[in-house]
N, C-alpha and C. Protein backbone atom coordinates (compact mmCIF):
# COMPACT_ATOMS: atom_id res chain seq x y z
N UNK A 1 0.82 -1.20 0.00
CA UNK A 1 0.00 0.00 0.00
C UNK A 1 0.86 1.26 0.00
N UNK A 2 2.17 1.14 0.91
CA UNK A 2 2.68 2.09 0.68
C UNK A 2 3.96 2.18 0.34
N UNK A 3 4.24 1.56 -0.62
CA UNK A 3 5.35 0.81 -1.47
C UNK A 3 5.43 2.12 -2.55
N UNK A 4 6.36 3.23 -2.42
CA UNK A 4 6.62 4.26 -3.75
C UNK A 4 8.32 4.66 -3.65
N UNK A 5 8.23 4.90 -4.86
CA UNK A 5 9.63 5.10 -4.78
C UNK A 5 9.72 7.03 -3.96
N UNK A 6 10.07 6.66 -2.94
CA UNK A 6 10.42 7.45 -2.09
C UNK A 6 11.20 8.83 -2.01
N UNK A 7 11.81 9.01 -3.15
CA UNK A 7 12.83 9.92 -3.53
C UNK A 7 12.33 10.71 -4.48
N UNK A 8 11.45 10.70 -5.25
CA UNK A 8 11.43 10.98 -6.63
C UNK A 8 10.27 12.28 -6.45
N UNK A 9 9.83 12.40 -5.77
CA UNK A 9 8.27 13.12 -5.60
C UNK A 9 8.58 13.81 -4.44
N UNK A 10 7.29 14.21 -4.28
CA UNK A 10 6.86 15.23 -2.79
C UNK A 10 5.78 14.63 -2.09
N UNK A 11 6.22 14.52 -0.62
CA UNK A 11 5.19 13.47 0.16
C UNK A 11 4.82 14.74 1.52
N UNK A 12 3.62 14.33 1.43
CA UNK A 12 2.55 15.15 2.72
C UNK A 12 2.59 14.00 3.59
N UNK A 13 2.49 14.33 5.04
CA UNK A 13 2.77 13.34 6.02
C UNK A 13 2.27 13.87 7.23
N UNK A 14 1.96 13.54 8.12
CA UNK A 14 1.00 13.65 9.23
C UNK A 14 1.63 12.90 10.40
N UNK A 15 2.43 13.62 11.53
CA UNK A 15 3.21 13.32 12.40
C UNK A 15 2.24 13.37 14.03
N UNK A 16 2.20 12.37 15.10
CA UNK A 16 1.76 12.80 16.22
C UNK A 16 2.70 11.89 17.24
N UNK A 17 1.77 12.34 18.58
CA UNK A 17 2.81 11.81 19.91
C UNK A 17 1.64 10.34 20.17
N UNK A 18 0.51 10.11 19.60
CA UNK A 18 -0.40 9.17 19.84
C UNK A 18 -1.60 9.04 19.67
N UNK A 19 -2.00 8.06 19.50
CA UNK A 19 -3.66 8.21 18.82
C UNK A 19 -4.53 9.48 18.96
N UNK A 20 -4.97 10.43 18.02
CA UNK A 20 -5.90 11.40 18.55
C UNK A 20 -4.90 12.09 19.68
N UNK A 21 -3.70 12.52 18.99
CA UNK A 21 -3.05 13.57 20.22
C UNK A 21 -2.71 14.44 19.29
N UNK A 22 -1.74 15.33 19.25
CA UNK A 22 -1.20 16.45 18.82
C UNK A 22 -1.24 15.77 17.30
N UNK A 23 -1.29 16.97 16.58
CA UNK A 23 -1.03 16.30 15.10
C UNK A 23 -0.30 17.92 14.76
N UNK A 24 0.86 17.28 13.51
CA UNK A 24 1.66 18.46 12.65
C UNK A 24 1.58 17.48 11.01
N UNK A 25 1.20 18.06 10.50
CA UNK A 25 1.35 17.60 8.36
C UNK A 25 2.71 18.97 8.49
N UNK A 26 3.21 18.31 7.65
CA UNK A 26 4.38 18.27 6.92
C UNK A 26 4.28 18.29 5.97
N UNK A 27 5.61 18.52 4.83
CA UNK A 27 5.89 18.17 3.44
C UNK A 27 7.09 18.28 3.49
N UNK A 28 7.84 17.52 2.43
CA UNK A 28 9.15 16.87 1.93
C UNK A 28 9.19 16.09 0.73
N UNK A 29 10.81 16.21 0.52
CA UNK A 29 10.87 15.70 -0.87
C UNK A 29 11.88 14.24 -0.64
N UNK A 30 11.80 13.87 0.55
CA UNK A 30 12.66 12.52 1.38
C UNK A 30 11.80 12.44 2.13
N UNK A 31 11.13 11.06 2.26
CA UNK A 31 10.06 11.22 3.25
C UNK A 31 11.40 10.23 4.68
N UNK A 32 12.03 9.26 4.54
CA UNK A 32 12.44 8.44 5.21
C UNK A 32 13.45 9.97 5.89
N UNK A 33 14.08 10.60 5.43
CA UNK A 33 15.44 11.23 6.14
C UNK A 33 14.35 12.25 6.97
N UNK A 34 13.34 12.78 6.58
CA UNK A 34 12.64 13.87 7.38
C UNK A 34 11.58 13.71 8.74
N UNK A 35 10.94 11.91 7.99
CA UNK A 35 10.84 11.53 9.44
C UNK A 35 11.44 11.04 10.65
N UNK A 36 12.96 10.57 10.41
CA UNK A 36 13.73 10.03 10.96
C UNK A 36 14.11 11.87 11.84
N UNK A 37 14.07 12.75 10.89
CA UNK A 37 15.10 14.10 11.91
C UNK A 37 13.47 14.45 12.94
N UNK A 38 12.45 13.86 12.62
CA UNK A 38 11.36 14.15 13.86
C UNK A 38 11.45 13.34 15.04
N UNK A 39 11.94 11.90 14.22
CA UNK A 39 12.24 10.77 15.70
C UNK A 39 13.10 10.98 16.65
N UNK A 40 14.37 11.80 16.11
CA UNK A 40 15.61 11.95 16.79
C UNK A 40 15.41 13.07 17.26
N UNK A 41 14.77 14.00 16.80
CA UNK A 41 14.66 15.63 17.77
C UNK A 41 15.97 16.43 17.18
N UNK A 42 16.19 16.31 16.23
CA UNK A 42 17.09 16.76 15.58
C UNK A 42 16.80 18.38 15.17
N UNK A 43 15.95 19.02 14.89
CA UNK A 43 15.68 19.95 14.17
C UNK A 43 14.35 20.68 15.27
N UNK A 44 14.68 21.95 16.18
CA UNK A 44 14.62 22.22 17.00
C UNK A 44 12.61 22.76 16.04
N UNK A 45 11.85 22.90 17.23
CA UNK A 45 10.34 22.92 16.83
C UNK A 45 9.38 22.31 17.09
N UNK A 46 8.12 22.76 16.51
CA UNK A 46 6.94 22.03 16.87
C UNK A 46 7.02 20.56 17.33
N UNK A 47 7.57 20.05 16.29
CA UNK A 47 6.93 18.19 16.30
C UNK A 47 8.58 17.82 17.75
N UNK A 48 9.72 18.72 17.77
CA UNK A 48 10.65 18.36 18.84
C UNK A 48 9.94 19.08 20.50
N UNK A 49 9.57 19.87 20.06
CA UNK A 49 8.89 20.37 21.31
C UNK A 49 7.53 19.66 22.19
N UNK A 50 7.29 19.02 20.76
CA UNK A 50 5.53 18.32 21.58
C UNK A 50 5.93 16.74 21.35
N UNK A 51 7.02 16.55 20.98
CA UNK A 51 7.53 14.64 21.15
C UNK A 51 6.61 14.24 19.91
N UNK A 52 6.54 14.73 19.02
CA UNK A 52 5.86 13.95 17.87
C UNK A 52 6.86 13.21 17.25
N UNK A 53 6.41 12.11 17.15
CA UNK A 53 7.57 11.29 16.56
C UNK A 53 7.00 10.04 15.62
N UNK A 54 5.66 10.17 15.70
CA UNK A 54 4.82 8.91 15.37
C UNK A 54 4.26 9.38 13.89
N UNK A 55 4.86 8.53 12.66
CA UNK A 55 4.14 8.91 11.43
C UNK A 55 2.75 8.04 11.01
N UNK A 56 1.92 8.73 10.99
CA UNK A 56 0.84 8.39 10.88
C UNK A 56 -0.20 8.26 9.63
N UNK A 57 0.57 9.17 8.88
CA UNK A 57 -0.45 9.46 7.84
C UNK A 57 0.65 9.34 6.68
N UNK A 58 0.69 9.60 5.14
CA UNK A 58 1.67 9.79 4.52
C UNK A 58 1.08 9.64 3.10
N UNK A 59 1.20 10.63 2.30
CA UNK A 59 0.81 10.67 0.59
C UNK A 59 1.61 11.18 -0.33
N UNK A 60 1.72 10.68 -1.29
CA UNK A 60 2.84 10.89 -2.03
C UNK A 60 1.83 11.57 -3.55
N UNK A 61 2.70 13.04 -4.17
CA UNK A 61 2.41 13.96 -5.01
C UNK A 61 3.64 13.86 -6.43
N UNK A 62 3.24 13.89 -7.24
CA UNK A 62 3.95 13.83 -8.19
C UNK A 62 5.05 14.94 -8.48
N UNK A 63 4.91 15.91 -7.83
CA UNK A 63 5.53 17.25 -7.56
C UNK A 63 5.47 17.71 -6.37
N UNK A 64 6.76 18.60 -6.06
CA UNK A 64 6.77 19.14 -4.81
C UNK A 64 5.80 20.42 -4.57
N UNK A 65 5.65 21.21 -5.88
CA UNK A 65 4.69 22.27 -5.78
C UNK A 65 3.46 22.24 -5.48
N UNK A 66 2.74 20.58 -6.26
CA UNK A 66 1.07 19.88 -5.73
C UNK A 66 1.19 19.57 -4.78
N UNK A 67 2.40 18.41 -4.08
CA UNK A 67 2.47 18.63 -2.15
C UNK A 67 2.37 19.83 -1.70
N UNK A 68 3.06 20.62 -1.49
CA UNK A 68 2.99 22.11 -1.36
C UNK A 68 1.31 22.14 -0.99
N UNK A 69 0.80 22.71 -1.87
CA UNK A 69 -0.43 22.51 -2.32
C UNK A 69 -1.02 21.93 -1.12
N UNK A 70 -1.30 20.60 -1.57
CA UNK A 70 -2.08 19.70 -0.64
C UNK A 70 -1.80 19.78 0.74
N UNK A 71 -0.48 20.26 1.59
CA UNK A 71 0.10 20.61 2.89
C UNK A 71 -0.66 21.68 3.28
N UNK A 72 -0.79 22.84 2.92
CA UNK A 72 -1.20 23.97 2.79
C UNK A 72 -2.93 23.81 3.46
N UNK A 73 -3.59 22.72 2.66
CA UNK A 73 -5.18 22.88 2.15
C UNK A 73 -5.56 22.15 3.52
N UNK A 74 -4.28 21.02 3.96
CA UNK A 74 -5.11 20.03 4.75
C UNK A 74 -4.60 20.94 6.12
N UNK A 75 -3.45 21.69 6.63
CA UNK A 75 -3.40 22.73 7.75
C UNK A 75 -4.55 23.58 8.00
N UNK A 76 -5.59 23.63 6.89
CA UNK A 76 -6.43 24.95 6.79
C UNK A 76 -7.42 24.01 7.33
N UNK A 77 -7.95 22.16 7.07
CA UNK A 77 -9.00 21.82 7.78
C UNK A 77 -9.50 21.74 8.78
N UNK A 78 -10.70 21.48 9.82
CA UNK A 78 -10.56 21.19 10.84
C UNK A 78 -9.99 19.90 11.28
N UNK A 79 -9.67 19.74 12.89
CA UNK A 79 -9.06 18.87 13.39
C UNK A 79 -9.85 17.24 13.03
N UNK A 80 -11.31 17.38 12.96
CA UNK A 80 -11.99 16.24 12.81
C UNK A 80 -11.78 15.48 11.40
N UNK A 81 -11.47 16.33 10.53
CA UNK A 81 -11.24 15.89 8.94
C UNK A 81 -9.96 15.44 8.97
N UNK A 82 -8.73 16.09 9.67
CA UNK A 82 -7.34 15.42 9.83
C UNK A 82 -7.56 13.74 10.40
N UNK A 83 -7.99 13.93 11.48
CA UNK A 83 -8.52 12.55 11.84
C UNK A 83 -9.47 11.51 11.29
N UNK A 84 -10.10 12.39 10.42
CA UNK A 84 -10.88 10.95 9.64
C UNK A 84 -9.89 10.88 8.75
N UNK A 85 -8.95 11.69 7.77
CA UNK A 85 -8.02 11.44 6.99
C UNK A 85 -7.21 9.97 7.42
N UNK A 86 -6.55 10.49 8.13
CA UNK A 86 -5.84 9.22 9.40
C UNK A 86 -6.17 7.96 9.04
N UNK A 87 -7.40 7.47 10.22
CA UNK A 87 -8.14 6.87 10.25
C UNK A 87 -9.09 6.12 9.41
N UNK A 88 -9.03 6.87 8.04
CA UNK A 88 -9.29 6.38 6.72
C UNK A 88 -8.15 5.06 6.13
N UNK A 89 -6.49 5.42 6.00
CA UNK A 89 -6.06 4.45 5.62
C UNK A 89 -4.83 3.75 7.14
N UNK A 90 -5.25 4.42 7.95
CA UNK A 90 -4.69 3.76 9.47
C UNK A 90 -5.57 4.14 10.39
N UNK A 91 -6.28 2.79 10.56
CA UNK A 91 -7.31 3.00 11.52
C UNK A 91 -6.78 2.50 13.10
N UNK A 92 -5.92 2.28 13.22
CA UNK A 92 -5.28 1.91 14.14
C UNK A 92 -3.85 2.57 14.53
N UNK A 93 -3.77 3.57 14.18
CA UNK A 93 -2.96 4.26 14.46
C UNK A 93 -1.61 4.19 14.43
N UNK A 94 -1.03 3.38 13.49
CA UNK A 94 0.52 2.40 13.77
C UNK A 94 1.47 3.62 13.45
N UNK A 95 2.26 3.41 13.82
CA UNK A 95 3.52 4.05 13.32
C UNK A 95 4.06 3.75 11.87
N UNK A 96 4.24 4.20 10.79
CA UNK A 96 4.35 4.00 9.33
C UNK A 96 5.64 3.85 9.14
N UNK A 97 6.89 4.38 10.56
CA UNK A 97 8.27 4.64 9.50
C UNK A 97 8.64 3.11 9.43
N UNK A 98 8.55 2.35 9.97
CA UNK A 98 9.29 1.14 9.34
C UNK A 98 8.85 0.47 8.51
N UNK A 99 7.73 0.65 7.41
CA UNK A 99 7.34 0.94 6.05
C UNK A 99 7.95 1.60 5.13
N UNK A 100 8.68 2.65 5.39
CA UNK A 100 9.36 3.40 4.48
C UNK A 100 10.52 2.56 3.73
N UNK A 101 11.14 2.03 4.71
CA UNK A 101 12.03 0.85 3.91
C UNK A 101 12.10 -0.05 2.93
C-alpha cells in the first residue's frame, strides 16, 4: 500500500505523539530522512517540542509544488477531517516509518 519510490516526488505526512493527540502535516521531498530528523529531535520545533515522533499518515504527489499545495489545504482543515483522513487508511494508528524501507 505504501510501497513508492520514495525519492522521486513530494510526500505530505502527518506526524503525532499518539492516537488522537497532537497532530503536525508536513511536506518533503525525502520522506524516510525527514521523518527520521522528527524521531531523533534533531531539528529544534513544533513536532521536537511536543515529542511527535509517530508517522501516521503519509501521501505521495507527483511534484513538490502539488504537495505544497495539498500541505497547505489540509493545515487549513478542521481537526476532525485530519482525523478521519488518518483513520481512513490507518485506523489503528501504527507508526508508518518502518514501512518506508
Amino acid at each position: 500500500m505504501w510501497h513508492h519510490n520514495l525519492h522521486m516526488s513530494g510526500w505530505v505526512y502527518i506526524m503525532t505523539n499518539k492516537p488522537r493527540g497532537t497532530l503536525y502535516v508536513g511536506v518533503t521531498n525525502n520522506l524516510p530522512r525527514r521523518v527520521w530528523e522528527h524521531r531523533e529531535g534533531v531539528v529544534d520545533g513544533f513536532t521536537k517540542s511536543h515529542s511527535l515522533k509517530m508517522l501516521v499518515y503519509m501521501e505521495e504527489h507527483a511534484t513538490m509544488p502539488l504537495a505544497i499545495q495539498r500541505e497547505k489545504n489540509i493545515k487549513h482543515w478542521l481537526r476532525k477531517w485530519k482525523i478521519d483522513l488518518i483513520e481512513g487508511r490507518n485506523p489503528k494508528w501504527d507508526d508508518l516509518f518502518d514501512q518506508l524501507a
